[in-house]
C-alpha atoms as a PDB file:
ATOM      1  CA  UNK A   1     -59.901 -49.466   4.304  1.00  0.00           C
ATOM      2  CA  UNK A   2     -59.110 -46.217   4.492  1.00  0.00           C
ATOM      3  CA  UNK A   3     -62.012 -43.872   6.476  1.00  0.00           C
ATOM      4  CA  UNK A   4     -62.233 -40.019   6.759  1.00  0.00           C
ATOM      5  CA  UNK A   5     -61.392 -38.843  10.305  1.00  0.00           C
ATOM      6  CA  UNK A   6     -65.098 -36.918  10.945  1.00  0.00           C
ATOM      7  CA  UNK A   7     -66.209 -41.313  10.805  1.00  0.00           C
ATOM      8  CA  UNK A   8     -63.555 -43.063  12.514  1.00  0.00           C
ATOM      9  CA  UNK A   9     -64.325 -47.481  13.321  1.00  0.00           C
ATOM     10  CA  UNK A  10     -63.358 -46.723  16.873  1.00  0.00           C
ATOM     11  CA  UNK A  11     -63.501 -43.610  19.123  1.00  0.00           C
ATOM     12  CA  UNK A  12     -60.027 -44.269  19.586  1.00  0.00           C
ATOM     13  CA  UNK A  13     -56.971 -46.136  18.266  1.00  0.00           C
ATOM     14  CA  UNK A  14     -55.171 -49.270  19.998  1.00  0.00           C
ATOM     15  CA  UNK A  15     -53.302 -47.271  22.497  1.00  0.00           C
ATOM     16  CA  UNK A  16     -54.633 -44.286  25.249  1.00  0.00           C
ATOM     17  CA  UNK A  17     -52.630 -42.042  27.877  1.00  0.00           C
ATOM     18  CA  UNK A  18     -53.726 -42.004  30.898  1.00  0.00           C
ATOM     19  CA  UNK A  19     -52.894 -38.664  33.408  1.00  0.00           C
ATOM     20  CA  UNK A  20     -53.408 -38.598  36.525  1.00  0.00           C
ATOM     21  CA  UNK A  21     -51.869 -38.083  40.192  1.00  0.00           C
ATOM     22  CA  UNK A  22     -50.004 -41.587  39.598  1.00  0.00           C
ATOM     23  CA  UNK A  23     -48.614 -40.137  36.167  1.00  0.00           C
ATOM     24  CA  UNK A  24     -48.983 -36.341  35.763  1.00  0.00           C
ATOM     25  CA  UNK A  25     -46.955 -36.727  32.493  1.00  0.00           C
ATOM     26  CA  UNK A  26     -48.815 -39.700  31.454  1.00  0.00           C
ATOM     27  CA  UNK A  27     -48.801 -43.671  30.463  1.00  0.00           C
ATOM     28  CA  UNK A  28     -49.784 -45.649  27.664  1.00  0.00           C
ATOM     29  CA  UNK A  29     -52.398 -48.248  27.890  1.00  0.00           C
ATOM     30  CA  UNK A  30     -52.967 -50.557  25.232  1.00  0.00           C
ATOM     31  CA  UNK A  31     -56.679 -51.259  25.074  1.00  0.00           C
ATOM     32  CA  UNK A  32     -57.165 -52.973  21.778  1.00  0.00           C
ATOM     33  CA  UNK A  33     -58.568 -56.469  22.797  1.00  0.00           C
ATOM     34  CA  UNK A  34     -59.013 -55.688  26.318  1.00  0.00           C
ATOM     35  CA  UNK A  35     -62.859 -55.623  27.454  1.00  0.00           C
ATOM     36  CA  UNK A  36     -62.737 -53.970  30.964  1.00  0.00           C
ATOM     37  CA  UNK A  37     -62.727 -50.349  31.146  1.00  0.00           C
ATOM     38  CA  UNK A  38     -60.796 -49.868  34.324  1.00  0.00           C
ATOM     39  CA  UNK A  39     -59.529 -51.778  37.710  1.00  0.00           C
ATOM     40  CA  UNK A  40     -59.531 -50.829  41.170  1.00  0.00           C
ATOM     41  CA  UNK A  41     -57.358 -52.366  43.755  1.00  0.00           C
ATOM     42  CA  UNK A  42     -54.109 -52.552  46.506  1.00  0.00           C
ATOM     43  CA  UNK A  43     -51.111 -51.881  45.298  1.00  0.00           C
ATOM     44  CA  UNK A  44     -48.587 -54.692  45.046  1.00  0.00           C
ATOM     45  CA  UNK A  45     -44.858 -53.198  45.130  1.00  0.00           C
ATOM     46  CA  UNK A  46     -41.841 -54.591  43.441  1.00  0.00           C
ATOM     47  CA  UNK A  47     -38.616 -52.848  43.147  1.00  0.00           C
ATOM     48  CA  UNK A  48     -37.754 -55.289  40.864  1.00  0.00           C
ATOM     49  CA  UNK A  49     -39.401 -57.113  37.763  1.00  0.00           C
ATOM     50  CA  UNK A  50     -37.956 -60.396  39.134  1.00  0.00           C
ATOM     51  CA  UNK A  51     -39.265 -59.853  42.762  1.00  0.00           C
ATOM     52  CA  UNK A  52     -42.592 -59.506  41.008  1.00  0.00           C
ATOM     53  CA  UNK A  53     -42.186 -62.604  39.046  1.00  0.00           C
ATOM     54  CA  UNK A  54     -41.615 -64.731  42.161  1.00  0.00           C
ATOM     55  CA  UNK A  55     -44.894 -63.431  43.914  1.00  0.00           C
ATOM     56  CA  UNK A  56     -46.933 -64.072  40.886  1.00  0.00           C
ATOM     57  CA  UNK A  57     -45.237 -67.484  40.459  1.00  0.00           C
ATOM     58  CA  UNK A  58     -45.828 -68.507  43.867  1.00  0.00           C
ATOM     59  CA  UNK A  59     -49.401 -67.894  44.554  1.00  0.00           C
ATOM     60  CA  UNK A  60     -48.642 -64.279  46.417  1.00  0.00           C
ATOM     61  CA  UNK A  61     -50.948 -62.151  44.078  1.00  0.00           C
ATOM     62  CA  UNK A  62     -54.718 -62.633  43.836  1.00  0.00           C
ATOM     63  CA  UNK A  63     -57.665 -61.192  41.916  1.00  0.00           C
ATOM     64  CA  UNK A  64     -57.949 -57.438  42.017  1.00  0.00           C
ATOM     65  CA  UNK A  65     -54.291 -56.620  42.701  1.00  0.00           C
ATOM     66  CA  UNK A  66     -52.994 -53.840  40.805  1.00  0.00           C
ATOM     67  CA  UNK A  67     -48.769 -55.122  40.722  1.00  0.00           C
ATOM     68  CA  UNK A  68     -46.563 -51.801  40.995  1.00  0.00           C
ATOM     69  CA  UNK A  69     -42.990 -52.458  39.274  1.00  0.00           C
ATOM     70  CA  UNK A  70     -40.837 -49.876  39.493  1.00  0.00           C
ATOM     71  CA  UNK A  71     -36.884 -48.700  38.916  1.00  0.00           C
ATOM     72  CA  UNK A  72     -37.275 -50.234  35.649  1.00  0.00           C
ATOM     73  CA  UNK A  73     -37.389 -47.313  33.438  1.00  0.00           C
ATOM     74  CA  UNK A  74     -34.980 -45.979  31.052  1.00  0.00           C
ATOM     75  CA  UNK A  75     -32.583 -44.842  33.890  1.00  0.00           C
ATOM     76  CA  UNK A  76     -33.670 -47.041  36.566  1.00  0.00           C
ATOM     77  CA  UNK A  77     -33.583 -50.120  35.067  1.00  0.00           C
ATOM     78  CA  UNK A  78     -31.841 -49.221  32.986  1.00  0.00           C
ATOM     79  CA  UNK A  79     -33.299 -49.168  28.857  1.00  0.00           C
ATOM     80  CA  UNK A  80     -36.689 -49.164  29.766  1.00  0.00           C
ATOM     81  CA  UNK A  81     -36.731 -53.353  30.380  1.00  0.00           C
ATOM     82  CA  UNK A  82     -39.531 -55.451  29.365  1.00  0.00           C
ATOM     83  CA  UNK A  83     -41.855 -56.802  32.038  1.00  0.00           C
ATOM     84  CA  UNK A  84     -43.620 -59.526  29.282  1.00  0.00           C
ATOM     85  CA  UNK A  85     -42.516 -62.484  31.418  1.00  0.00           C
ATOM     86  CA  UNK A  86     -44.233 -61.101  34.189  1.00  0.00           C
ATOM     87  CA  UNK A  87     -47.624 -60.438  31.855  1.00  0.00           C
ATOM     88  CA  UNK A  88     -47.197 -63.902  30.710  1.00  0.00           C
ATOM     89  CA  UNK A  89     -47.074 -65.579  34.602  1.00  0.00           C
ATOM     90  CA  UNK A  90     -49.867 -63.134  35.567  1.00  0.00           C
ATOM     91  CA  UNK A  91     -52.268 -65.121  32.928  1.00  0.00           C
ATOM     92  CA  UNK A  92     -50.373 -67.808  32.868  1.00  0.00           C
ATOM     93  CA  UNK A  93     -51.846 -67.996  36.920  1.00  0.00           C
ATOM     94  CA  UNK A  94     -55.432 -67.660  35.448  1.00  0.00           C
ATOM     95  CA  UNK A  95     -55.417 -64.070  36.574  1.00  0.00           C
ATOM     96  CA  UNK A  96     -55.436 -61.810  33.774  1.00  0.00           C
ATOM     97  CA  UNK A  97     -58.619 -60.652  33.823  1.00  0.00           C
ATOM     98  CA  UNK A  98     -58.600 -59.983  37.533  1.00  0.00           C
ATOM     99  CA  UNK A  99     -55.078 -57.891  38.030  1.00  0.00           C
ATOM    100  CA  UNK A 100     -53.710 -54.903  36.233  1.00  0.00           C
ATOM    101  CA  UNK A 101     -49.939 -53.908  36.356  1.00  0.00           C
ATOM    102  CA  UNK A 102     -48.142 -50.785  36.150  1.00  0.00           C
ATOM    103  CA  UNK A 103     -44.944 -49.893  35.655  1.00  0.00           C
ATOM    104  CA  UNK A 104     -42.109 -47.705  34.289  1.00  0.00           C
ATOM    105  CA  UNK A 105     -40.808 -50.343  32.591  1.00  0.00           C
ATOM    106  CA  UNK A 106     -42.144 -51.458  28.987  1.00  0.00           C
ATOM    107  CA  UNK A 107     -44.560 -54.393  27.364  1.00  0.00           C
ATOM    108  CA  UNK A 108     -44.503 -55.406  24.232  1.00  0.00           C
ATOM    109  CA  UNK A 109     -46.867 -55.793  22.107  1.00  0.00           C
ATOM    110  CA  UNK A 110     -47.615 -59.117  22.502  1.00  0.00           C
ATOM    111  CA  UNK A 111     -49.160 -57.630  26.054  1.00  0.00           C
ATOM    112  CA  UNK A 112     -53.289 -57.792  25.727  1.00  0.00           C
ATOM    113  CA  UNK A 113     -54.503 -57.657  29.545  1.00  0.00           C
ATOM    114  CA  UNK A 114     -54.885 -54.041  31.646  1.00  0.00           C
ATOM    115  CA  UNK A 115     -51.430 -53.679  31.650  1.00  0.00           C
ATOM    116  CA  UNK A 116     -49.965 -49.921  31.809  1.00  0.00           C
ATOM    117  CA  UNK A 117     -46.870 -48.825  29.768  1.00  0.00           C
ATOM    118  CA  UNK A 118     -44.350 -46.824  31.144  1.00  0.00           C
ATOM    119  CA  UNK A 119     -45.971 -44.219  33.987  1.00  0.00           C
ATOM    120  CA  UNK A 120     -43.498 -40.825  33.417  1.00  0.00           C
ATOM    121  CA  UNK A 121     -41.829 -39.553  35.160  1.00  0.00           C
ATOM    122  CA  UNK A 122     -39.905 -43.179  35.822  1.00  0.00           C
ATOM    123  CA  UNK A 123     -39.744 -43.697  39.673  1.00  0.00           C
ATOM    124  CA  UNK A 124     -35.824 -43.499  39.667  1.00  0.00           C
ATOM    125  CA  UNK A 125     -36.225 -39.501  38.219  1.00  0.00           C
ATOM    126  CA  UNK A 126     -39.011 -39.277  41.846  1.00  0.00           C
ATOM    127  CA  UNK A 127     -42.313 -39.862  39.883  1.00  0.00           C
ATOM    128  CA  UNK A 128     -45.323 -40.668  41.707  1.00  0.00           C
ATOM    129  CA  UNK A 129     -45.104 -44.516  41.139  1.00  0.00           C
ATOM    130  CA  UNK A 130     -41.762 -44.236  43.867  1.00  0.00           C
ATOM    131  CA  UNK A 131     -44.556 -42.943  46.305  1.00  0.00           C
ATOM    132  CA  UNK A 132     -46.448 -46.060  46.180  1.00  0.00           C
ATOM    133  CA  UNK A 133     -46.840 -48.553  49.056  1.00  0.00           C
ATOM    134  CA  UNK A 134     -48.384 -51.711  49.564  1.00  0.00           C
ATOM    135  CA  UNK A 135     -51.717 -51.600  49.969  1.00  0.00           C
ATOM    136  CA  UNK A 136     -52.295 -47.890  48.396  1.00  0.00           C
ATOM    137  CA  UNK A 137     -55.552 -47.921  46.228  1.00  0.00           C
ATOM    138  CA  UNK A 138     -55.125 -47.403  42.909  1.00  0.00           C
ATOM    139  CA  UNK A 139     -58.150 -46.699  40.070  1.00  0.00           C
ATOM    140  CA  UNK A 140     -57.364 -47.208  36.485  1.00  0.00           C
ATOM    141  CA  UNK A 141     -59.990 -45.646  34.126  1.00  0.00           C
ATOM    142  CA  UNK A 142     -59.685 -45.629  30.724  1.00  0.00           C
ATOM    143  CA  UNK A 143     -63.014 -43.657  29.750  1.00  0.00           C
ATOM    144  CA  UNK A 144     -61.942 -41.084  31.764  1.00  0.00           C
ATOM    145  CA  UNK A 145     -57.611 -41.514  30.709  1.00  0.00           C
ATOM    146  CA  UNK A 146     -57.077 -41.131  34.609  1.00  0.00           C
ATOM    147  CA  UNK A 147     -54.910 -43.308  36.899  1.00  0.00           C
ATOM    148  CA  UNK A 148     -55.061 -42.014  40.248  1.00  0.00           C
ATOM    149  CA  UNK A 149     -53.781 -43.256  44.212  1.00  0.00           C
ATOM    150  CA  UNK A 150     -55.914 -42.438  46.525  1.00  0.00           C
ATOM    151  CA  UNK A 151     -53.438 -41.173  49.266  1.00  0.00           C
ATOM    152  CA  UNK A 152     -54.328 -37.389  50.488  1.00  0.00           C
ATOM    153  CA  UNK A 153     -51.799 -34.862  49.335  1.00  0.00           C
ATOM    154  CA  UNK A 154     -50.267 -34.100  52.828  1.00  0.00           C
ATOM    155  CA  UNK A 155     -49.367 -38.190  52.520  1.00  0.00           C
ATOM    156  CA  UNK A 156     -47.830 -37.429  49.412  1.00  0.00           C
ATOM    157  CA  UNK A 157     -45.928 -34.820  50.515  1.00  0.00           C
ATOM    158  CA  UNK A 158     -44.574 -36.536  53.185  1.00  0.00           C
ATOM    159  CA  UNK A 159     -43.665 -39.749  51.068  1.00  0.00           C
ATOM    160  CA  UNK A 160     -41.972 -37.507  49.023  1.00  0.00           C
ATOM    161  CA  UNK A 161     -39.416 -36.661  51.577  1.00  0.00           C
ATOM    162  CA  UNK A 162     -37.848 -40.046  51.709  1.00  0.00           C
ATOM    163  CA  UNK A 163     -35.028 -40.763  49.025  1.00  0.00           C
ATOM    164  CA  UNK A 164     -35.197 -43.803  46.282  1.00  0.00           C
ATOM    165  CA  UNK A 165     -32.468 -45.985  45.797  1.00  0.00           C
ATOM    166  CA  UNK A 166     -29.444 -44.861  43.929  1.00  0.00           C
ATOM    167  CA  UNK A 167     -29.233 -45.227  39.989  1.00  0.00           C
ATOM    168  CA  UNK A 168     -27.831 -48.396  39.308  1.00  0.00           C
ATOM    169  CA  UNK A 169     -25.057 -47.243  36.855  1.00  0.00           C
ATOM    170  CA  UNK A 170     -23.569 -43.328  36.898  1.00  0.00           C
ATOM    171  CA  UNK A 171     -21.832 -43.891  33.251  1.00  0.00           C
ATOM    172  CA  UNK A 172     -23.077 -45.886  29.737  1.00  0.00           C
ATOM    173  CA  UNK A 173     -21.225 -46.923  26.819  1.00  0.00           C
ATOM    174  CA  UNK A 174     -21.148 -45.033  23.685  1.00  0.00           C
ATOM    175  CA  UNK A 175     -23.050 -47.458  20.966  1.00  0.00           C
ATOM    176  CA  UNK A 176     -21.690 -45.630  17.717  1.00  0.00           C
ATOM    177  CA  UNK A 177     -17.735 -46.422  19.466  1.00  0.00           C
ATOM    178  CA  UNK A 178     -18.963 -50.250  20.099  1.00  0.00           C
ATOM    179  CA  UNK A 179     -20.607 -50.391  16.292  1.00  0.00           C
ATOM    180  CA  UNK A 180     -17.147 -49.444  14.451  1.00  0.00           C
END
């Protein structure tokens, strides 16, 4: 069906960005299938997806965490990797309606919970989401397209200060050499 854009089905399509003081450049949010409207609650931290995948797999996250994963972006991880095992525990633990993860990693599509796609910058290039510690309050609204912590800007500041880790790998293969 093909509609005129002054009478759209939806207000909006299957994906939103969010902005806010967690992502000043933005993330994507799917919401297409996903009833609640936003999530407030202490930050989990992972470095790592698979650090992540253990808590969640051994009863260490509860309803109304928001799971941070970070250094998993295009440089940090690197290639952007795909956090859909850990989307898959989360309801797999009868908790997907209760926790909402961010990261600068990726989902695929198969991803239908509050899940947030890629916050930019990545944490590895010293975005916001390498500020966050455990326990930090974050509020995911997708009415409004904000995701915010609620840390004062002097903490910020201060947080900022303190060096991430190092990039994993300083050099990358050239594909169009490895395709010949």
């Amino acid at each position: 069906m093909i509609r005129p854009v002054t009478a759209p089905i939806k207000k909006s399509g299957g994906l939103v960005i969010l902005k806010g003081s967690l992502a000043p450049e933005g993330c994507v949010i799917k919401v297409t299938g996903i009833e609640r409207k936003g999530h407030t609650g202490p930050a989990r931290v992972f470095d790592r997806e698979e650090d992540a995948m253990d808590a969640v797999t051994h009863g260490k996250i509860g309803p109304g965490d928001q799971l941070v994963i970070r250094y998993e972006g295009p440089k940090g991880g690197p290639g952007m990797r795909e956090m859909l095992g850990v989307t898959s525990a989360i309801v797999g633990a009868g908790l997907g309606d209760s926790v909402a993860l961010l990261t600068d990693g990726r989902f695929s599509g198969a991803t239908y919970q509050l899940h947030d796609r890629h916050v930019a910058p990545e944490a590895i290039d010293g975005g916001p989401i390498a500020l966050v510690r455990e326990g930090d309050p974050i509020t995911i609204d997708i009415e409004k397209r904000t995701i915010d912590i609620a840390i004062t800007a002097e903490e910020i500041a201060a947080r900022q200060a303190v060096q991430g880790p190092e990039l994993k790998y300083k050099s990358g293969v050239c594909l169009s050499a490895a395709i010949r």
